[in-house]
N, C-alpha and C. Protein backbone atom coordinates (compact mmCIF):
# COMPACT_ATOMS: atom_id res chain seq x y z
N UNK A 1 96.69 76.62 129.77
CA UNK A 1 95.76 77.73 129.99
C UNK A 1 96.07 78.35 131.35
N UNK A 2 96.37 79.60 131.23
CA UNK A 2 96.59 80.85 132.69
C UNK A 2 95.37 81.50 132.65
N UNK A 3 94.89 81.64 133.93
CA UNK A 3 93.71 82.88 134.31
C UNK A 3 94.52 83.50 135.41
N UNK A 4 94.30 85.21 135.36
CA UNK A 4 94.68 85.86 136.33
C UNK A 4 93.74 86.82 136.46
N UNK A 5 93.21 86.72 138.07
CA UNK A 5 91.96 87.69 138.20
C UNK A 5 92.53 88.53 139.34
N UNK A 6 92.16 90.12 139.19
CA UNK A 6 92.73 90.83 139.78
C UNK A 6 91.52 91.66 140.09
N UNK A 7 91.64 92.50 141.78
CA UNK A 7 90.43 93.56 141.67
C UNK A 7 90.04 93.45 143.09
N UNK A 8 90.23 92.38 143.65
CA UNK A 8 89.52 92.17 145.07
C UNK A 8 90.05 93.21 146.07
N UNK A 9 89.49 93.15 146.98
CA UNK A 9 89.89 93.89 148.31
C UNK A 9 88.25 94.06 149.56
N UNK A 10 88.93 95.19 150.17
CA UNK A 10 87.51 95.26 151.46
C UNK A 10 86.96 96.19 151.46
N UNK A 11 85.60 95.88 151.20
CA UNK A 11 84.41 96.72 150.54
C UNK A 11 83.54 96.50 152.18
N UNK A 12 82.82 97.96 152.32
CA UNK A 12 82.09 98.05 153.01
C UNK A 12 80.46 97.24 152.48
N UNK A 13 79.68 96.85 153.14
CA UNK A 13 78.53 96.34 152.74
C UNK A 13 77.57 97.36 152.17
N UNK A 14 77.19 96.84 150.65
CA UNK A 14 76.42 97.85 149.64
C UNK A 14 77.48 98.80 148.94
N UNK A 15 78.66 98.38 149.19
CA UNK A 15 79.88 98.81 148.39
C UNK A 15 79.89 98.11 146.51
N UNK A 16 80.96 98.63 146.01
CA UNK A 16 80.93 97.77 144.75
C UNK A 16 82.44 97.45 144.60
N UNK A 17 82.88 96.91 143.92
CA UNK A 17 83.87 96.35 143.20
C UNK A 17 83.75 95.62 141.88
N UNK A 18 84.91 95.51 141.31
CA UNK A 18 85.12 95.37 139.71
C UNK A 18 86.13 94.29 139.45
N UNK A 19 85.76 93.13 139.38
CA UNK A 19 86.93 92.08 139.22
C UNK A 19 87.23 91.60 137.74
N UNK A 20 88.31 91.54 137.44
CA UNK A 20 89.17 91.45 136.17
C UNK A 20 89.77 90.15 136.25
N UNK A 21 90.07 89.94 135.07
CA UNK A 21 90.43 88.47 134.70
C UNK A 21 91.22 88.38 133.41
N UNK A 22 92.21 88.20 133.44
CA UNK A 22 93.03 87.85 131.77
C UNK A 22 93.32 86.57 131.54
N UNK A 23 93.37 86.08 130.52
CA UNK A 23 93.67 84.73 130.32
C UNK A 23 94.66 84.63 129.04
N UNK A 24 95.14 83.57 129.21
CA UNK A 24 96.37 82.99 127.84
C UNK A 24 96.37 81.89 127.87
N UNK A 25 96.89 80.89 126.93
CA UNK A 25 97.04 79.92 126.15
C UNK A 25 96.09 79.26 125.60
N UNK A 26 95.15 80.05 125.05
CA UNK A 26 94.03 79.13 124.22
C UNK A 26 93.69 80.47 123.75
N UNK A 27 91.90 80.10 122.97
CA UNK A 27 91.52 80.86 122.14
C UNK A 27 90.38 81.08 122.91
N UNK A 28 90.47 82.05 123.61
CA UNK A 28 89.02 82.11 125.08
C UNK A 28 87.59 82.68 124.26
N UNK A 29 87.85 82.99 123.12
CA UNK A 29 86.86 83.48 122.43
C UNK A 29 85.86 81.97 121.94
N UNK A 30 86.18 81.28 122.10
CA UNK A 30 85.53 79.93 121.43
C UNK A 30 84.93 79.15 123.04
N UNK A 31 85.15 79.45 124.15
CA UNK A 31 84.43 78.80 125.51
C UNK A 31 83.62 79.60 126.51
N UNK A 32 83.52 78.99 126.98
CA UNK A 32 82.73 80.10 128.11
C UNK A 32 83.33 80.24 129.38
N UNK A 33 83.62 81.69 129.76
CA UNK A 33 84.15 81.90 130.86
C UNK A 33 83.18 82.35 132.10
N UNK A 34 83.69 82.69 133.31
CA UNK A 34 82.98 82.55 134.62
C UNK A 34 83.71 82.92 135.66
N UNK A 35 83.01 83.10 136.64
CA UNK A 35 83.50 83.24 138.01
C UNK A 35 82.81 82.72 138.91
N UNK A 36 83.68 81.53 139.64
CA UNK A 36 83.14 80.89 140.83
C UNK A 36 84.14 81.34 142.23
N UNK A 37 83.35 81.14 143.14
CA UNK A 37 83.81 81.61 144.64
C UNK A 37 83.79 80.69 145.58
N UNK A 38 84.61 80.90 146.60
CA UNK A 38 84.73 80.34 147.61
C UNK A 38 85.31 80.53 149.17
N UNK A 39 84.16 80.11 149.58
CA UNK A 39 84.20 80.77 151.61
C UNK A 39 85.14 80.19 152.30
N UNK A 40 85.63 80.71 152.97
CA UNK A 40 86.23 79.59 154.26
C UNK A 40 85.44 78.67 154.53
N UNK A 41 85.51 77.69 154.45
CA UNK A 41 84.57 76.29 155.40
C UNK A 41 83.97 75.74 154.23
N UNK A 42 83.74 76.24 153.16
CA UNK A 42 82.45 76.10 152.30
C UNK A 42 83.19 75.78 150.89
N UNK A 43 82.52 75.08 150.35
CA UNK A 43 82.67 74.23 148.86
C UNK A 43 82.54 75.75 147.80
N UNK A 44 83.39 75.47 146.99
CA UNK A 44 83.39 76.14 145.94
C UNK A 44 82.05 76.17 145.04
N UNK A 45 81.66 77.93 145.14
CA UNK A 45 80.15 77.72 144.24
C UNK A 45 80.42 78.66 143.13
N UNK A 46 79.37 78.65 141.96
CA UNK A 46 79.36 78.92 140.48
C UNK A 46 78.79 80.43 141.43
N UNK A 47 78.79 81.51 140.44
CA UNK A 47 78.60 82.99 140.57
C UNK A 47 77.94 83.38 139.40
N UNK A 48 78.51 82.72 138.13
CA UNK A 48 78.15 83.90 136.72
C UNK A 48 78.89 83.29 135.58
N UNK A 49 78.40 83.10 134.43
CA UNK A 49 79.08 82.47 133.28
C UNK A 49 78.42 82.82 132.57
N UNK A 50 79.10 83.40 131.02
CA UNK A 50 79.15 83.90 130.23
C UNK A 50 79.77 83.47 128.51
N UNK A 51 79.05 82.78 127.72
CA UNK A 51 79.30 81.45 126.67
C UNK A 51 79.78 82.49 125.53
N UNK A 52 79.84 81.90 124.48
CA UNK A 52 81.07 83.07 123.48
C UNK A 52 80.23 83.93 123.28
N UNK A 53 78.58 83.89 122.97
CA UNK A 53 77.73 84.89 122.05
C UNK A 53 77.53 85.61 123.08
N UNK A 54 77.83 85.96 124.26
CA UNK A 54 77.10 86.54 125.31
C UNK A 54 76.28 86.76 126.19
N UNK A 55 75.88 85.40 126.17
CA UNK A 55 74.32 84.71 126.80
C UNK A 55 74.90 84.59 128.39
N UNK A 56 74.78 85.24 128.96
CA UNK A 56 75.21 85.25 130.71
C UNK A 56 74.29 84.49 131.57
N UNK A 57 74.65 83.53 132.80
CA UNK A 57 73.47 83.17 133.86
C UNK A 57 74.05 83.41 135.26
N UNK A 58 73.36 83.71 135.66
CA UNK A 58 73.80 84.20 137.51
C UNK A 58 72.94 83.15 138.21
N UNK A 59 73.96 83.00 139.21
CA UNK A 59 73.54 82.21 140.43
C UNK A 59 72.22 82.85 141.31
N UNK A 60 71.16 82.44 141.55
CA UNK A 60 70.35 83.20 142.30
C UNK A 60 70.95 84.03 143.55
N UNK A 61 71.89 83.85 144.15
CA UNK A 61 72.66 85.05 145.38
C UNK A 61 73.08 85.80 144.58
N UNK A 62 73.72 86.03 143.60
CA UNK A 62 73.80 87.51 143.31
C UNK A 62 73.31 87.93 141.72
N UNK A 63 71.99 87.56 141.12
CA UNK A 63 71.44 87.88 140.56
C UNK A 63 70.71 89.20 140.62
N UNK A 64 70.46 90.21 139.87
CA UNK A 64 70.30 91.77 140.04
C UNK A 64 71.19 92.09 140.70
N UNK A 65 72.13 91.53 141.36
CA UNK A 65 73.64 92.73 141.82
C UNK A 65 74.63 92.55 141.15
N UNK A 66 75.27 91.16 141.14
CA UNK A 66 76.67 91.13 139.76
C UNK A 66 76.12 91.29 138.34
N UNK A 67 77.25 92.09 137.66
CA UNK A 67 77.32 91.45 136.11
C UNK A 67 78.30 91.15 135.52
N UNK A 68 78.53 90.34 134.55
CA UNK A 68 79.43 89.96 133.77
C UNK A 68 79.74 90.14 132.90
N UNK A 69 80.71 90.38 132.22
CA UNK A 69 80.83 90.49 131.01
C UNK A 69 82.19 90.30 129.96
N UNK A 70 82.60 90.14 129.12
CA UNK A 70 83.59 89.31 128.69
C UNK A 70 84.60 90.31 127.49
N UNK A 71 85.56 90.37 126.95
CA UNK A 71 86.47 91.09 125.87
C UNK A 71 86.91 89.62 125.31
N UNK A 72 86.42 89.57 124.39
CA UNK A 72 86.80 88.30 123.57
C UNK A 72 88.43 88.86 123.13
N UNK A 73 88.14 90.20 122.40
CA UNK A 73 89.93 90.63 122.05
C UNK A 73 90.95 90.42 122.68
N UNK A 74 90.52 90.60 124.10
CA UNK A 74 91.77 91.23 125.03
C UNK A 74 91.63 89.47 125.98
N UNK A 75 91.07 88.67 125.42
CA UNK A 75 90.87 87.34 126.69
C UNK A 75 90.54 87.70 128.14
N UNK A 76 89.89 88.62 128.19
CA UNK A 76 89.23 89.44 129.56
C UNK A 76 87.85 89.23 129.56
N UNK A 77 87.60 88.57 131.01
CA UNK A 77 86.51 88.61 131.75
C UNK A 77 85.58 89.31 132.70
N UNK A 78 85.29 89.91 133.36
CA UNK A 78 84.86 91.03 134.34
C UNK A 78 83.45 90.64 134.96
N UNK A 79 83.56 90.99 136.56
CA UNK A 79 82.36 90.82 137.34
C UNK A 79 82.10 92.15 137.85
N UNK A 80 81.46 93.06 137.18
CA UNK A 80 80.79 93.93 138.56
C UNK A 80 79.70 93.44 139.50
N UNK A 81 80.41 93.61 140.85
CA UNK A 81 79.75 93.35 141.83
C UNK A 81 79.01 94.50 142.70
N UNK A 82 77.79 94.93 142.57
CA UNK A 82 77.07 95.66 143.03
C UNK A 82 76.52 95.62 144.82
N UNK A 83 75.77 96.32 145.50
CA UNK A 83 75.35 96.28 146.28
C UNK A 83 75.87 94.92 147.68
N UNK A 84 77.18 94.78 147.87
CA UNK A 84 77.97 93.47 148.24
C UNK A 84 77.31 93.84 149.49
N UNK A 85 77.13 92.07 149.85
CA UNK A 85 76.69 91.97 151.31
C UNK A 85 77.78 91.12 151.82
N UNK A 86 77.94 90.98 153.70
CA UNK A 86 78.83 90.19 153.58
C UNK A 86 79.30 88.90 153.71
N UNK A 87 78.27 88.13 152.90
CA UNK A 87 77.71 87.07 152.83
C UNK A 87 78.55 86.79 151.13
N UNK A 88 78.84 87.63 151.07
CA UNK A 88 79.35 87.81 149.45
C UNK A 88 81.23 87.50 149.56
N UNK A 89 81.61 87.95 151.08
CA UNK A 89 82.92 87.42 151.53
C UNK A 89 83.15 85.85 151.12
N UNK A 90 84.54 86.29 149.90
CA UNK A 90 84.91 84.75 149.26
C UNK A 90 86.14 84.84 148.79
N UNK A 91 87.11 84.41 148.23
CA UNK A 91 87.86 84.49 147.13
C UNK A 91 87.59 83.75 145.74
N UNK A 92 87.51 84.82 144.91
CA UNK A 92 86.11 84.51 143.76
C UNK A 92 87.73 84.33 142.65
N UNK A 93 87.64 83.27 142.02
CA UNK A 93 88.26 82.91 141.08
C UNK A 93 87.48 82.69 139.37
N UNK A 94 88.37 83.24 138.45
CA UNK A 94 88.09 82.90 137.41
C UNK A 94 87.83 81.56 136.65
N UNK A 95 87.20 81.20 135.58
CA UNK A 95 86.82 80.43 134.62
C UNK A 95 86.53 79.80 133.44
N UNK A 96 87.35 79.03 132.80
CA UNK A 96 86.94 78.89 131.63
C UNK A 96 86.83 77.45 131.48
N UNK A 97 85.70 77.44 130.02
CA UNK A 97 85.82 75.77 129.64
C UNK A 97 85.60 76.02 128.62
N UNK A 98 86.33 75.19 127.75
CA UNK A 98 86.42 74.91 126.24
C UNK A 98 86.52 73.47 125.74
N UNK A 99 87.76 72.47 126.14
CA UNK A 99 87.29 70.98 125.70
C UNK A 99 87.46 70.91 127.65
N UNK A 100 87.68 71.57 128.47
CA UNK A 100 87.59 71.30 129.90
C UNK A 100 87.69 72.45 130.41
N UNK A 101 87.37 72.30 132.18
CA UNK A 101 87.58 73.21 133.01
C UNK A 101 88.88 73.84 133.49
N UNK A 102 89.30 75.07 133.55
CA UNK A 102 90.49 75.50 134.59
C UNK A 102 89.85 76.54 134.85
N UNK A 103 90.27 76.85 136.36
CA UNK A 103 90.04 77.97 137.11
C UNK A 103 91.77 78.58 137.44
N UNK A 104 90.99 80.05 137.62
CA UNK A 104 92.53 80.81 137.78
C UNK A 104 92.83 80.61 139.44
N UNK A 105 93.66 81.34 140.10
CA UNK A 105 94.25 81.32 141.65
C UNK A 105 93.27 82.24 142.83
N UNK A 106 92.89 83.01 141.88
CA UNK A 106 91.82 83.83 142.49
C UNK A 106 92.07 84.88 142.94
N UNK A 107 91.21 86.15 143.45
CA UNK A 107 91.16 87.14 144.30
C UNK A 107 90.54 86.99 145.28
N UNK A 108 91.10 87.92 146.77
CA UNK A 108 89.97 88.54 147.76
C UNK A 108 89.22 89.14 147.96
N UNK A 109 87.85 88.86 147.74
CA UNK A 109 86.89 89.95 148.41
C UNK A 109 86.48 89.95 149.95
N UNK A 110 86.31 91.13 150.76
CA UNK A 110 86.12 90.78 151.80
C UNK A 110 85.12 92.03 152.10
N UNK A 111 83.83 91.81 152.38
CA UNK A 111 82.75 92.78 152.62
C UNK A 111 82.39 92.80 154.10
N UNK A 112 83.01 94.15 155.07
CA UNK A 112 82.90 94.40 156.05
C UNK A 112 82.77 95.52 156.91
N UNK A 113 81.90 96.34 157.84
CA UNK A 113 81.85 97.26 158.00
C UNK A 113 82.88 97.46 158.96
């Protein structure tokens, strides 16, 4: 299983961005995919996951600002990230689990005035 998430860069605070995600070697339509992040210094945290029927849950930090959403066709994942603070500065990597976890290599976001 490959994840490749693409989209990051440096967003001013209350900026948006659009992170993308493709995946191959499985059948991503049958698990649930996600995006978790991670700070300098700081442990890798969950963001947003999204199970085959479409049932999404957000992490309370960016609940009412990200959304998620998934292309079962195309094995594509997507986070719009709304209103970014820069507390939101991470490199946010993709997710899937089906009989296990892999995460992709990730992107940069970096929210700064």
């Amino acid at each position: 299983v490959q994840l490749q998430a693409c989209g990051g860069g440096l967003v001013q605070p209350g900026g948006s961005l659009r992170l993308s995600c493709v995946g191959s070697g499985t059948i991503f339509s049958l698990g649930i995919m996600g995006w978790y992040r991670q700070a300098p210094g700081k442990q890798r945290e969950l963001v947003a996951i999204m199970n085959s029927g479409g049932s999404a849950n957000y992490e309370h930090y960016v609940k009412g600002r990200f959304a998620i959403s998934r292309d079962n066709a195309k094995n594509m994942v997507y986070l719009q990230m709304n209103s970014l603070k820069p507390e939101d500065t991470a490199k946010y990597s993709c997710y899937y689990y089906g009989s296990r976890a892999f995460w992709g290599q990730g992107t940069q976001v970096t929210v700064s005035s």
